[in-house]
N, C-alpha and C. Protein backbone atom coordinates (compact mmCIF):
# COMPACT_ATOMS: atom_id res chain seq x y z
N UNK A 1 81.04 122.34 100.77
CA UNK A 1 82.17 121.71 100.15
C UNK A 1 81.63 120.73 99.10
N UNK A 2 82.21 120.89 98.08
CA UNK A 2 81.78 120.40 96.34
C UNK A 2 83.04 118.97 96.74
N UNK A 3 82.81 117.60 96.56
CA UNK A 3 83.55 116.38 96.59
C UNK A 3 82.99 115.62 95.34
N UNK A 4 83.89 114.99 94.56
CA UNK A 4 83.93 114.29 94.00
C UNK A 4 84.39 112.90 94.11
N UNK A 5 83.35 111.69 93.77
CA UNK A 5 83.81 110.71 94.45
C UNK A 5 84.14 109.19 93.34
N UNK A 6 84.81 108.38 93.59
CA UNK A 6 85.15 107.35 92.97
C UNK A 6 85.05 105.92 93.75
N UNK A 7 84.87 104.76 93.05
CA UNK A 7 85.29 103.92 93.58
C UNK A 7 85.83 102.43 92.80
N UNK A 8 86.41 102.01 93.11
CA UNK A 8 87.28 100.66 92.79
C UNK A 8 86.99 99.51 93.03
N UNK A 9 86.32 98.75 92.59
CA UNK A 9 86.30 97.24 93.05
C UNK A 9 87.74 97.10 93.21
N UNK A 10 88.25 96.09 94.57
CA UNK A 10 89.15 95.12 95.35
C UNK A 10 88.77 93.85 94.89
N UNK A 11 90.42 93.50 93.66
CA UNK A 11 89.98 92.34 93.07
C UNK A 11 90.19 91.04 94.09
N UNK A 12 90.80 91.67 94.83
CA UNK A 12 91.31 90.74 95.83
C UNK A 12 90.21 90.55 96.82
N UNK A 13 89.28 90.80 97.16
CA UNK A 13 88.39 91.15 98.11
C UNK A 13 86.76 91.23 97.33
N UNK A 14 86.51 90.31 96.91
CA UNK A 14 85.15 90.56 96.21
C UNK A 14 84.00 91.03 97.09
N UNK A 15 83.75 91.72 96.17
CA UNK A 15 82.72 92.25 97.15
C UNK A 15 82.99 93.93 97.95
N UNK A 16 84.41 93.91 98.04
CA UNK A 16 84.71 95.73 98.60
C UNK A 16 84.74 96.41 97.82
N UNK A 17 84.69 97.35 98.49
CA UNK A 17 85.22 98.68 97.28
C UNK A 17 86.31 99.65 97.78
N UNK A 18 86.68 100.40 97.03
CA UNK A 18 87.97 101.40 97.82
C UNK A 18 87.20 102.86 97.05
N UNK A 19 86.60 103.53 98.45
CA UNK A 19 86.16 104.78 97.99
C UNK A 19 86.92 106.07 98.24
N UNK A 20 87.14 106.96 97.30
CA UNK A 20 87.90 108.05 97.02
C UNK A 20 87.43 109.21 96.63
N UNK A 21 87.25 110.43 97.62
CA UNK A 21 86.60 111.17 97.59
C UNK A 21 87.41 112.54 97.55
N UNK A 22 87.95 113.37 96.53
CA UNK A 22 88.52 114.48 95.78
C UNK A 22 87.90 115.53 95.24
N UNK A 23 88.65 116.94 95.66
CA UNK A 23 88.03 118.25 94.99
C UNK A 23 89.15 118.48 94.02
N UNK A 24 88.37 119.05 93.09
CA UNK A 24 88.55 120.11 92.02
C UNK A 24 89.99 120.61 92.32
N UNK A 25 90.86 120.59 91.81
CA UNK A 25 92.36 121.49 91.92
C UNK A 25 91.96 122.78 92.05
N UNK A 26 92.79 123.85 93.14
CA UNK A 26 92.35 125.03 93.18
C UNK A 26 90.59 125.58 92.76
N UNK A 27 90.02 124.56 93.56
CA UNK A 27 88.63 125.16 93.90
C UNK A 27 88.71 125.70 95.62
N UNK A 28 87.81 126.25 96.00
CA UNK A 28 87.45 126.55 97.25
C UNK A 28 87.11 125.18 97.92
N UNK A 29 86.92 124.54 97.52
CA UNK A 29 86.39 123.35 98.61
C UNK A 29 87.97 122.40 98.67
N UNK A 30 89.00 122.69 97.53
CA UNK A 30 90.02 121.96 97.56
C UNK A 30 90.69 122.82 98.96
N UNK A 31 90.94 123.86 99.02
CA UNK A 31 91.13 125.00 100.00
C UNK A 31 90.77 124.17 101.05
N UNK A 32 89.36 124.13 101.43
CA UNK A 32 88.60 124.01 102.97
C UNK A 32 89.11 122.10 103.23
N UNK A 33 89.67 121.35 102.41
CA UNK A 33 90.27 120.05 102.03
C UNK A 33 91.34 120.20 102.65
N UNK A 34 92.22 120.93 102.40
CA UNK A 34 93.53 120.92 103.03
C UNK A 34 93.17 121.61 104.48
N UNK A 35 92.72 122.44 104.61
CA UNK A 35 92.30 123.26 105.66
C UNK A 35 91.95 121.62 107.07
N UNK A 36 90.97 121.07 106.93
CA UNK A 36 90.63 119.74 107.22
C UNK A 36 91.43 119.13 107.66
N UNK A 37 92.53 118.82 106.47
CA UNK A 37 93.42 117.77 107.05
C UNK A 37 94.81 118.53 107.68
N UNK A 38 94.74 120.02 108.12
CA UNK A 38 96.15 120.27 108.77
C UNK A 38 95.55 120.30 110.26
N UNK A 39 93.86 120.62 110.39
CA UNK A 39 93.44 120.85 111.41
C UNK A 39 93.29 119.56 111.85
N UNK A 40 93.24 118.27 111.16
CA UNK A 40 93.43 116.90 111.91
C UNK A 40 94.70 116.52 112.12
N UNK A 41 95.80 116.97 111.37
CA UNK A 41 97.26 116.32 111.49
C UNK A 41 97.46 117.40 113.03
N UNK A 42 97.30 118.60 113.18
CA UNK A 42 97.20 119.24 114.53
C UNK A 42 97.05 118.74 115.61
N UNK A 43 95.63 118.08 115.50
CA UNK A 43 94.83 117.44 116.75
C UNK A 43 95.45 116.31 116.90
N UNK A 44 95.60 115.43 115.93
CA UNK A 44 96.38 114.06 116.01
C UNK A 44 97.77 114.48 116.90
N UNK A 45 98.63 115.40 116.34
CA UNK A 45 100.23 115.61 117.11
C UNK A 45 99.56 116.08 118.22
N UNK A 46 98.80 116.46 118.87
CA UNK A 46 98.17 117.06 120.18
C UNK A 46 98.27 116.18 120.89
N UNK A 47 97.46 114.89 120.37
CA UNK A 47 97.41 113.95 121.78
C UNK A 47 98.44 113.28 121.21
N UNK A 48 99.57 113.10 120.95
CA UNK A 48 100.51 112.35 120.75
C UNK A 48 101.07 112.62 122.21
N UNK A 49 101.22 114.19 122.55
CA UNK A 49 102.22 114.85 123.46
C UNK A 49 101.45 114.65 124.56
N UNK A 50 100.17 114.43 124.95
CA UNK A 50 98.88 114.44 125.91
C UNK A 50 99.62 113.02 126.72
């Protein structure tokens, strides 16, 4: 998986950063990205019901 990453100084917060890490629109790794996060929103509603 190909990620592209960013980050922001927090003017409010010297010293942090806010890191942001994004694929390519309709690449394969944007694919395996969503793939990721339905297989965590899954597991998350799993133990909701647990």
């Amino acid at each position: 998986m190909t990620l592209r990453m960013e980050a922001f100084d927090v003017r409010s917060s010297p010293g942090q950063q806010l890191v942001v890490y994004h694929a390519d629109v309709g690449s394969p790794s944007a694919g395996a990205l969503q793939l990721l996060g339905a297989l965590d929103a899954t597991r998350a509603e799993e133990q909701k019901t647990d």
